[in-house]
C-alpha atoms as a PDB file:
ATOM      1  CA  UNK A   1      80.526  74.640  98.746  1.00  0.00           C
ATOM      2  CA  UNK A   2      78.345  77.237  97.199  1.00  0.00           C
ATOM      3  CA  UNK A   3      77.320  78.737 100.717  1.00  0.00           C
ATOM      4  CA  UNK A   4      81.085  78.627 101.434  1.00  0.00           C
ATOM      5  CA  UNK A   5      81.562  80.777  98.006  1.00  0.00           C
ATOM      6  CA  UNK A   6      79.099  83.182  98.657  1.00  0.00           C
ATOM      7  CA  UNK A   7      80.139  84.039 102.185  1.00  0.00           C
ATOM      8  CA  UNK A   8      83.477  84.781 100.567  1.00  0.00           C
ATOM      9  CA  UNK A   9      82.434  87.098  97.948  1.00  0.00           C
ATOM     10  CA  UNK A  10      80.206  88.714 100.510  1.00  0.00           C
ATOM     11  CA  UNK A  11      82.969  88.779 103.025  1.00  0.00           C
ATOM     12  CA  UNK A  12      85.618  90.049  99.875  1.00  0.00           C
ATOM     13  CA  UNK A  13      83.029  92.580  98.883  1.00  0.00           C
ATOM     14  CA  UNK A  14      82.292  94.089 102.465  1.00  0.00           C
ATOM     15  CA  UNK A  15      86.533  94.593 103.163  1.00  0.00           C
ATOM     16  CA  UNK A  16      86.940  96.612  99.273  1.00  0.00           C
ATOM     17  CA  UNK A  17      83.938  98.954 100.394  1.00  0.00           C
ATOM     18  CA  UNK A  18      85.502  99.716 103.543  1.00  0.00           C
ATOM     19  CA  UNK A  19      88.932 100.453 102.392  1.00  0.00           C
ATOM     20  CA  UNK A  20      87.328 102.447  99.688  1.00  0.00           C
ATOM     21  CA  UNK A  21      85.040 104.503 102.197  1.00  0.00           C
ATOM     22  CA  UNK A  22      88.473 105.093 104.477  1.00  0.00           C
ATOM     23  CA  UNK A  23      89.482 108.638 105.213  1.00  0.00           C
ATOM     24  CA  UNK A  24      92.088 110.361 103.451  1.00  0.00           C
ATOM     25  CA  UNK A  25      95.262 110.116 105.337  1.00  0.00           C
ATOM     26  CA  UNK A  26      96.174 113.986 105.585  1.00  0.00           C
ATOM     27  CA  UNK A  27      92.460 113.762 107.628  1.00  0.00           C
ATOM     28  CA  UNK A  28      92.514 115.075 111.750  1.00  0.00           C
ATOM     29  CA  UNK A  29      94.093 117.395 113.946  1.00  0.00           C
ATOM     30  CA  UNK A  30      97.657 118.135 113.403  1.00  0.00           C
ATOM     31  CA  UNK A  31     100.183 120.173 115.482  1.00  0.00           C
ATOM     32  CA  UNK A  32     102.355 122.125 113.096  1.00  0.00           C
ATOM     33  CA  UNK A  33     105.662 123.978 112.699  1.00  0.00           C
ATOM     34  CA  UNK A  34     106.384 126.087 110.540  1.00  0.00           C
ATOM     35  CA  UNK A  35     110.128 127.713 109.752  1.00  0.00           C
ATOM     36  CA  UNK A  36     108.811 130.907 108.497  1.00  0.00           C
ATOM     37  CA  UNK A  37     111.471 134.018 107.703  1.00  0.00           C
ATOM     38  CA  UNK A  38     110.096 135.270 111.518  1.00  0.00           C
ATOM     39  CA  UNK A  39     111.762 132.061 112.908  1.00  0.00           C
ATOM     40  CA  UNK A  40     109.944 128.870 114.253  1.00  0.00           C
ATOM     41  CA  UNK A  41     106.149 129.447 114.237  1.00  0.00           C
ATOM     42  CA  UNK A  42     103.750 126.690 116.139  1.00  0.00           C
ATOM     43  CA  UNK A  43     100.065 126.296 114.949  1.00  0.00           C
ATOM     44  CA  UNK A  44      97.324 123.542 114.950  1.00  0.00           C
ATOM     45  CA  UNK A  45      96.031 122.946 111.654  1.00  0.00           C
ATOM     46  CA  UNK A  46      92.494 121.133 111.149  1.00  0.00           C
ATOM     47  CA  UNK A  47      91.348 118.753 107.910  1.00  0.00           C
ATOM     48  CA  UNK A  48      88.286 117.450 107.427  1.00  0.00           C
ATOM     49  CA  UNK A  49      87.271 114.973 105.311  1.00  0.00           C
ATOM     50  CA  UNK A  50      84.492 116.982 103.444  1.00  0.00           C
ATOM     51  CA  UNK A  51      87.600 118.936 102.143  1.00  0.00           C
ATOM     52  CA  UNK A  52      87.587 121.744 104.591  1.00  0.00           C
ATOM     53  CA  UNK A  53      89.635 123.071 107.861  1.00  0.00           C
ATOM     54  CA  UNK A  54      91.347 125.758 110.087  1.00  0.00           C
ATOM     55  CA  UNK A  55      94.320 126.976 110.984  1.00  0.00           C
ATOM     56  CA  UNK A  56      95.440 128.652 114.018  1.00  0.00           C
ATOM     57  CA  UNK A  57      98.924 130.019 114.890  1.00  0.00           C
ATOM     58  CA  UNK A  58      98.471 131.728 118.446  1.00  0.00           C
ATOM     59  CA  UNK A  59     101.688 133.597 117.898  1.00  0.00           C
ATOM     60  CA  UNK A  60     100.341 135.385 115.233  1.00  0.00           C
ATOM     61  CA  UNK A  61      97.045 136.442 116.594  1.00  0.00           C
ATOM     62  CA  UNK A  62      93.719 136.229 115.326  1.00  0.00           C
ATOM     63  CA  UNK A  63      91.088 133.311 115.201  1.00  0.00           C
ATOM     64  CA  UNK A  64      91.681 130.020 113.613  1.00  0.00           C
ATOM     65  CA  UNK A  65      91.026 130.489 109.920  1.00  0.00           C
ATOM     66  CA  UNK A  66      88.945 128.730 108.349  1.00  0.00           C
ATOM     67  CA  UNK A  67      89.516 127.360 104.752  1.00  0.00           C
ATOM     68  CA  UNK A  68      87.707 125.026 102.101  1.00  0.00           C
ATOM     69  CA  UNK A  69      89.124 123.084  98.807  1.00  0.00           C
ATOM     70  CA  UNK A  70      91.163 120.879 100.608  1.00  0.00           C
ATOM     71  CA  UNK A  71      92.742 118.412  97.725  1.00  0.00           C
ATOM     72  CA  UNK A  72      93.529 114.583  98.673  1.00  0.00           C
ATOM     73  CA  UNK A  73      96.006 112.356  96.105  1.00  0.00           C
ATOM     74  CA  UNK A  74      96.587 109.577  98.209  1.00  0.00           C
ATOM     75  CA  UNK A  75      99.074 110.966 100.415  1.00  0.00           C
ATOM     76  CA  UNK A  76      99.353 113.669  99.329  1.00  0.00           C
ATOM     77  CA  UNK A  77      97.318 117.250 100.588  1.00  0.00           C
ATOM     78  CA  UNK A  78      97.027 121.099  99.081  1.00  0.00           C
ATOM     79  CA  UNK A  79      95.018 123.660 100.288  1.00  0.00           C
ATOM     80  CA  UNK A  80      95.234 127.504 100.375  1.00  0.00           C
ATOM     81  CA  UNK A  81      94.329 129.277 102.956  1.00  0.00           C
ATOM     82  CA  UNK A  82      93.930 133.275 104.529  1.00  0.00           C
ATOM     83  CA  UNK A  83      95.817 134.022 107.368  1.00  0.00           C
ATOM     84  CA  UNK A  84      95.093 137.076 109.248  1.00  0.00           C
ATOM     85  CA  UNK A  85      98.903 137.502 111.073  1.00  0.00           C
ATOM     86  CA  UNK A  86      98.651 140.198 113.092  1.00  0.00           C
ATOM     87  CA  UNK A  87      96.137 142.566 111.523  1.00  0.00           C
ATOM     88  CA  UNK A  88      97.623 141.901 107.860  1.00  0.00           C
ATOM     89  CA  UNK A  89      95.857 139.304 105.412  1.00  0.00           C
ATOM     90  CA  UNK A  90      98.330 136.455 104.438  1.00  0.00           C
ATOM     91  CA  UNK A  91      98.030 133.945 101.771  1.00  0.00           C
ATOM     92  CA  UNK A  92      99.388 130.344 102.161  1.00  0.00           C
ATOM     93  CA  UNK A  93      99.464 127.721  99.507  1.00  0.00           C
ATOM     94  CA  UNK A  94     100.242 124.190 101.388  1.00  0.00           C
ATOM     95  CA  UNK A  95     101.355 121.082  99.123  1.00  0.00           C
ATOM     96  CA  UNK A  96     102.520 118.124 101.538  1.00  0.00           C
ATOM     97  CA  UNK A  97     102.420 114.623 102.252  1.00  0.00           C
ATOM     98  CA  UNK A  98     101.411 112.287 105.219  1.00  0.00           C
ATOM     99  CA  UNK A  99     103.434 109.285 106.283  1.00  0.00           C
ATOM    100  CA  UNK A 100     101.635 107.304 109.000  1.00  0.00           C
ATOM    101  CA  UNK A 101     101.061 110.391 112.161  1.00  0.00           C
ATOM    102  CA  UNK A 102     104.105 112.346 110.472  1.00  0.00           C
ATOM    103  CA  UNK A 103     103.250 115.555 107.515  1.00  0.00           C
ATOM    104  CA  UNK A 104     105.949 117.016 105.845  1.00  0.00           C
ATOM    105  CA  UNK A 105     105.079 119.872 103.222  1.00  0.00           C
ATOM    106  CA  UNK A 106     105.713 123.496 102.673  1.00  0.00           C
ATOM    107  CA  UNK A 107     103.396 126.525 102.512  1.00  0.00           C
ATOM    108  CA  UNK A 108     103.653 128.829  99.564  1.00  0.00           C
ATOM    109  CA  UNK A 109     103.646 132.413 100.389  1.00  0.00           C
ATOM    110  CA  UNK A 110     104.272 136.461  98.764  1.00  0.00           C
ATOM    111  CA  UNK A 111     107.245 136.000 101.258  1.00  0.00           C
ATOM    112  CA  UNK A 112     108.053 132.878  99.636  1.00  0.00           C
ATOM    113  CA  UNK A 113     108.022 129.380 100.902  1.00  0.00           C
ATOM    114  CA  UNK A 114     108.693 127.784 103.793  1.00  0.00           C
ATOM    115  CA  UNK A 115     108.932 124.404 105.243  1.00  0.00           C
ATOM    116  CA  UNK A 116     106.060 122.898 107.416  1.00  0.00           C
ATOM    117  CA  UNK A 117     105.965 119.573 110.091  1.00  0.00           C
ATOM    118  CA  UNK A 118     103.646 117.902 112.139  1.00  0.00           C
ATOM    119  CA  UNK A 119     102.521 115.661 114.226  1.00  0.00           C
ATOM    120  CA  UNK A 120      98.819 113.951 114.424  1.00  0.00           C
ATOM    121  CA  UNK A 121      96.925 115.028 117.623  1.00  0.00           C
END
């Protein structure tokens, strides 16, 4: 009975460090759109665990930019990150939330905000 005991606790205590070592949900490769003032605008968006990433809208130009101080609540993600659209620096504030393979959020901009979706890669 005691061995039987032990191997549960061992077993009980091996399942909460795993959950608890899990990946934020917002983590991976997502394929975004966002419905900016210029009209539909596609871009892959990249989040890494250690709290960084890239972004990369081809129809704007430029290389993927990369950004840091990614912030994970559960499901919940914000980041800001520089843009360079076409020769000018833009700023964009994201705040959004991951269901399952689905995000949903907005990014924040001078231009104001505008809604962002995606799918997981």
């Amino acid at each position: 009975m005691k061995k039987l005991l032990s191997g549960l606790l061992v077993l009980s205590l091996t399942i909460l460090v795993g959950c608890a070592a899990s990946a934020p949900p917002a983590v991976g490769v997502w394929d975004v759109e966002m419905d900016t003032p210029l009209g539909a605008i596609g871009a892959v968006l990249v989040i890494n665990e250690d709290g960084t990433g890239s972004m990369h809208a081809e129809a704007l130009g430029g290389d993927p930019a990369p950004f840091s101080g990614v912030m994970f609540d559960g499901n919940t993600v914000s980041f800001e990150a520089e843009l360079d659209a076409m020769g000018q620096l833009i700023t964009l504030e994201f705040s959004g939330t991951v269901d399952g393979d689905s995000l949903n959020g907005e990014f924040g901009s001078d231009f104001g905000s505008f809604g962002v979706t995606g799918t997981r890669q």
